[in-house]
Protein backbone atom coordinates (compact mmCIF):
# COMPACT_ATOMS: atom_id res chain seq x y z
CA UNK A 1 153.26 184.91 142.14
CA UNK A 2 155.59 181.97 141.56
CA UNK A 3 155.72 181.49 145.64
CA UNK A 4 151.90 181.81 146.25
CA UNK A 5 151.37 179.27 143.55
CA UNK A 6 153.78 176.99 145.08
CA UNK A 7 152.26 177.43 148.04
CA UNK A 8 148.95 177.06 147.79
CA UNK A 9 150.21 173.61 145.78
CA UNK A 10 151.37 172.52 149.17
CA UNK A 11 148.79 173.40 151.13
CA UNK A 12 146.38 171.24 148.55
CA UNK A 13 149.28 168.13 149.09
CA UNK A 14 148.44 168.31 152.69
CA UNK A 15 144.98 167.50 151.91
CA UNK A 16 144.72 163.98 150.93
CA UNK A 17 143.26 162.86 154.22
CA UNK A 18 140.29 164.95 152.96
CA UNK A 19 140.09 163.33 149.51
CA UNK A 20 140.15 159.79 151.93
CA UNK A 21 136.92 160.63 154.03
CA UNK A 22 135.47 162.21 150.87
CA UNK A 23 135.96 159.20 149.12
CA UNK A 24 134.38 157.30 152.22
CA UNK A 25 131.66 159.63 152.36
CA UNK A 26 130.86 159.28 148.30
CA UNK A 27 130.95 155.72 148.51
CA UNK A 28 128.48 155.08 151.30
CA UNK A 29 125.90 157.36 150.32
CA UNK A 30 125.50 155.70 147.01
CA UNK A 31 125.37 152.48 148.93
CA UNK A 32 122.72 154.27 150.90
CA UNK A 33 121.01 156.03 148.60
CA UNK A 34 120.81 153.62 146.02
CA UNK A 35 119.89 150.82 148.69
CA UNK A 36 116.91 152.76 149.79
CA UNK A 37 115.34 152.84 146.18
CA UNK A 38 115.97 149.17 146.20
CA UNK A 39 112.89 149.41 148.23
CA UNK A 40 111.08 151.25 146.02
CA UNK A 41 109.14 149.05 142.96
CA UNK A 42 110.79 151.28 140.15
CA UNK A 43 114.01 150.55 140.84
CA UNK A 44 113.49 146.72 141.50
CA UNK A 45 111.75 147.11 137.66
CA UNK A 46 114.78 148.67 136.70
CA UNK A 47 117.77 146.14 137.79
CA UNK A 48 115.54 143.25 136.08
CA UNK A 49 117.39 143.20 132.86
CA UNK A 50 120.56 143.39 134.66
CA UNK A 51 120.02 140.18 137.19
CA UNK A 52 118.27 138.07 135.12
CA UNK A 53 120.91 138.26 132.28
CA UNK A 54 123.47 137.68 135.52
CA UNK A 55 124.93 134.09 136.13
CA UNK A 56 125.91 134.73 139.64
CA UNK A 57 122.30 136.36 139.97
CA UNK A 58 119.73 134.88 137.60
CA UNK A 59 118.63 132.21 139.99
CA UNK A 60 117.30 134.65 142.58
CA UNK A 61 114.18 135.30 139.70
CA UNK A 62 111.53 132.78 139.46
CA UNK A 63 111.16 133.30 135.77
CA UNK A 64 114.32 135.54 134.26
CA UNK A 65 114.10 134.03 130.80
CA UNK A 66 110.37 136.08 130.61
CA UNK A 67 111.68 139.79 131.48
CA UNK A 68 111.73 141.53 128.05
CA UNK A 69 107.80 141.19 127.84
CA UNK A 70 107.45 142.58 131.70
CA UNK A 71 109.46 145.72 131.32
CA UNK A 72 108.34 148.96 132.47
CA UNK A 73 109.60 152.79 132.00
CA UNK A 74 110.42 154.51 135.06
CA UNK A 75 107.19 156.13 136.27
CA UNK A 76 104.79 153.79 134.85
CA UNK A 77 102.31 151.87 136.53
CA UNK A 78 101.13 148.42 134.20
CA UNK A 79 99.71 146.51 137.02
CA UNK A 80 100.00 143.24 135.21
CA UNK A 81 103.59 144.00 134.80
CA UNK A 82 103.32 144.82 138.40
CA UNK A 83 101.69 141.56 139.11
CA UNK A 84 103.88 139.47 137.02
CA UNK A 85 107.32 141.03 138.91
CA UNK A 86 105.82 140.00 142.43
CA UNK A 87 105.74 136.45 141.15
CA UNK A 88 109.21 136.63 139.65
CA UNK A 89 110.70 137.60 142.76
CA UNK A 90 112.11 140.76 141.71
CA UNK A 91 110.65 143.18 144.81
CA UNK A 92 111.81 140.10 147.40
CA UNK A 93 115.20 140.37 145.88
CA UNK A 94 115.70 143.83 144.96
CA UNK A 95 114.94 144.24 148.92
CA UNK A 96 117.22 141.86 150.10
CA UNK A 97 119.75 143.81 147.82
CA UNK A 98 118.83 146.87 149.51
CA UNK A 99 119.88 145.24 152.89
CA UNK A 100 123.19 143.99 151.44
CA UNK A 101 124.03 147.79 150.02
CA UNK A 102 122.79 149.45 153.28
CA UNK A 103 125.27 146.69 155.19
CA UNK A 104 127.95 148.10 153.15
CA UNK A 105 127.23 151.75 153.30
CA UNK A 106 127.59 151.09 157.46
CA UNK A 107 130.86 149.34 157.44
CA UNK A 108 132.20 151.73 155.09
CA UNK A 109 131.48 154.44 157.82
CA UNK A 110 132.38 152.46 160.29
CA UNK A 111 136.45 153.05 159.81
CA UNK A 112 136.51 155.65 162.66
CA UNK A 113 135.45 153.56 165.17
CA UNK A 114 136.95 150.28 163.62
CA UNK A 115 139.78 149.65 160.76
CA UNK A 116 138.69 146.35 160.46
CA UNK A 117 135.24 147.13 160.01
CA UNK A 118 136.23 149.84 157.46
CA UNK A 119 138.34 147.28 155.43
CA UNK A 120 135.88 144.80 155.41
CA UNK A 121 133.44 147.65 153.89
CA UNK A 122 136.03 148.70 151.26
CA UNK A 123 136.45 144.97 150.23
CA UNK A 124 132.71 144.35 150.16
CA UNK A 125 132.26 147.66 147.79
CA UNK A 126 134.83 146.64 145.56
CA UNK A 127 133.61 143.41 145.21
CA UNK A 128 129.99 144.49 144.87
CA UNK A 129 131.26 147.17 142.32
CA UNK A 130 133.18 144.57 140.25
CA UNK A 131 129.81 142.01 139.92
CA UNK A 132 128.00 145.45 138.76
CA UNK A 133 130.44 146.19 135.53
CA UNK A 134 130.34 142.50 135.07
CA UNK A 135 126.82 143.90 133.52
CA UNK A 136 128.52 145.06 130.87
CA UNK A 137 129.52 141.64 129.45
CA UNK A 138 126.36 139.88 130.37
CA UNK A 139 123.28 142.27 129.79
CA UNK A 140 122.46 143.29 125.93
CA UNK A 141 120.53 146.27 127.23
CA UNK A 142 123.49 148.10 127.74
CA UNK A 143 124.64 148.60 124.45
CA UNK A 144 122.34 150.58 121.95
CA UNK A 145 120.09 148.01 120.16
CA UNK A 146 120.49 147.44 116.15
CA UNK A 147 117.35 149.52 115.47
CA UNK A 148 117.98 151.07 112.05
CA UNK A 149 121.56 153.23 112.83
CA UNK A 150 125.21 152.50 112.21
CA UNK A 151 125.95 153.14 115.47
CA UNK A 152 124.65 150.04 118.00
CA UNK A 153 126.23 147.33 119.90
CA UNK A 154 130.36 148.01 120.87
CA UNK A 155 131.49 150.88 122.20
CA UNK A 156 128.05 152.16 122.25
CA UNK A 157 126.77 152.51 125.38
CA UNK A 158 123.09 152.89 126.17
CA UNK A 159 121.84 154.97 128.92
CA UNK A 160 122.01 151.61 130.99
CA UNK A 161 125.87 150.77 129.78
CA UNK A 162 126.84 154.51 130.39
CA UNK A 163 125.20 154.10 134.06
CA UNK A 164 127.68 151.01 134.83
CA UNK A 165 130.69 152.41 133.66
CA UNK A 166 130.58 155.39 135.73
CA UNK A 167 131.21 152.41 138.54
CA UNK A 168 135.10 152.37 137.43
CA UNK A 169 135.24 154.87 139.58
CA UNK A 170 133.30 153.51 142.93
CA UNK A 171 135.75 150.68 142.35
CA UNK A 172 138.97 152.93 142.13
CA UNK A 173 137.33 154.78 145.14
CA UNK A 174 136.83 151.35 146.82
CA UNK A 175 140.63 150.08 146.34
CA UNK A 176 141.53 153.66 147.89
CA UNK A 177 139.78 153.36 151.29
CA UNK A 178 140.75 149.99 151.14
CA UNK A 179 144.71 150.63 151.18
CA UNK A 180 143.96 153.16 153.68
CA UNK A 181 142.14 150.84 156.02
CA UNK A 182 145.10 148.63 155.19
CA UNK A 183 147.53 151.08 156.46
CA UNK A 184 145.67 152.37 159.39
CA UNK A 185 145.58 148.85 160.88
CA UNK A 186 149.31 147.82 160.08
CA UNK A 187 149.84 151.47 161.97
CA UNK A 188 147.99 149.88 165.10
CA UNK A 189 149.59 146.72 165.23
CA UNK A 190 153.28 148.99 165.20
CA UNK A 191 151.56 151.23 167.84
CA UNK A 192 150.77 148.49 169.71
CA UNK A 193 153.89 146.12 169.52
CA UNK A 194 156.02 149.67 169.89
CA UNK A 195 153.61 149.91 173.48
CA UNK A 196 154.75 146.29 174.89
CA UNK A 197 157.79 146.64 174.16
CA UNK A 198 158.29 150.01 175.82
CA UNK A 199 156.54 148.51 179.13
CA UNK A 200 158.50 145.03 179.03
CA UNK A 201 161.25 145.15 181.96
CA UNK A 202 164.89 145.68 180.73
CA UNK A 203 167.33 142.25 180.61
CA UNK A 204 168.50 141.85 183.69
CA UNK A 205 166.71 144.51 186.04
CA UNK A 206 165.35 143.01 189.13
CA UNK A 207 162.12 142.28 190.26
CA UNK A 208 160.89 144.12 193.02
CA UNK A 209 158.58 142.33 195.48
């Protein structure tokens, strides 16, 4: 029993280039996924608290001081609220954001056919993952609101908050394929250098004309 155990153990340790493209894999079809809603007016209403309580995003909304009275629940159609978003930017924005995501999602995959390409992909989802939980400092709708119960603001999460912290783990994910781009291009450059060095003529030998 012992020896089975053991070895099925191994065989699992021999499986972390699996985990690696699974990771890959996870990563770019949220970046694909989620980019492709961008598109989509619901999700654009959605992001609004988040970017217009952003520093490093704010400015992209024509009006982000106004959003609390434009808010809408996912499904619902206010066309004023509609109206109002259109002029704020949000839909130009949230597309443009959809771009950036679907950018990353490709250079992510991309680490087959280029390590460089798959590093910058890794770098560009941690980074992107990192401004995300920033949301967690900067956006009050992701803590539960002092309605009436004990339990609001910090460590309560709203649905919102709870959302953004799963992204820990797309930026633990993103530090992962990262290192392993890392590695796969320091491996090249060994291959490589290994290569010339092999094919570079021995001191002394002569020349043959």
């Amino acid at each position: 029993m012992k020896n089975r155990f053991s070895n099925a153990l191994d065989a699992f340790s021999r499986t972390d280039r699996v985990g690696v493209t699974l990771m890959r894999l996870a990563i770019a079809i949220v970046f694909f996924w989620i980019g492709a809603l961008k598109f989509v007016p619901y999700e654009a209403d959605s992001i609004t608290p988040f970017v217009a309580n952003s520093p490093v995003m704010s400015f992209f909304y024509a009006h982000p001081d106004e959003y609390k009275g434009h808010l809408t629940h996912e499904g619902q159609l206010i066309p004023a609220q509609r109206t109002w978003q259109e002029a704020n930017h949000t839909y130009t924005f949230s597309r443009g954001l959809g771009v950036v995501e679907w950018l990353i999602g490709l250079l992510v995959l991309a680490y087959p056919l280029s390590k460089r390409l798959g590093l910058a992909g890794a770098f560009l989802s941690f980074m992107t993952t990192l401004v995300t939980l920033s949301f967690l400092f900067t956006t009050p709708e992701a803590w539960v609101p002092a309605l009436g119960d004990a339990q609001h603001g910090f460590p309560y999460l709203s649905g919102a908050g709870r959302l953004v912290i799963k992204d820990t783990m797309m930026l633990a994910g993103a530090w992962i394929i990262g290192v392993d781009a890392a590695k796969g291009i320091l491996a090249d450059r060994r291959s490589k250098a290994k290569s010339m060095i092999a094919t570079m003529p021995a001191p002394g030998a002569r020349q043959v004309s």
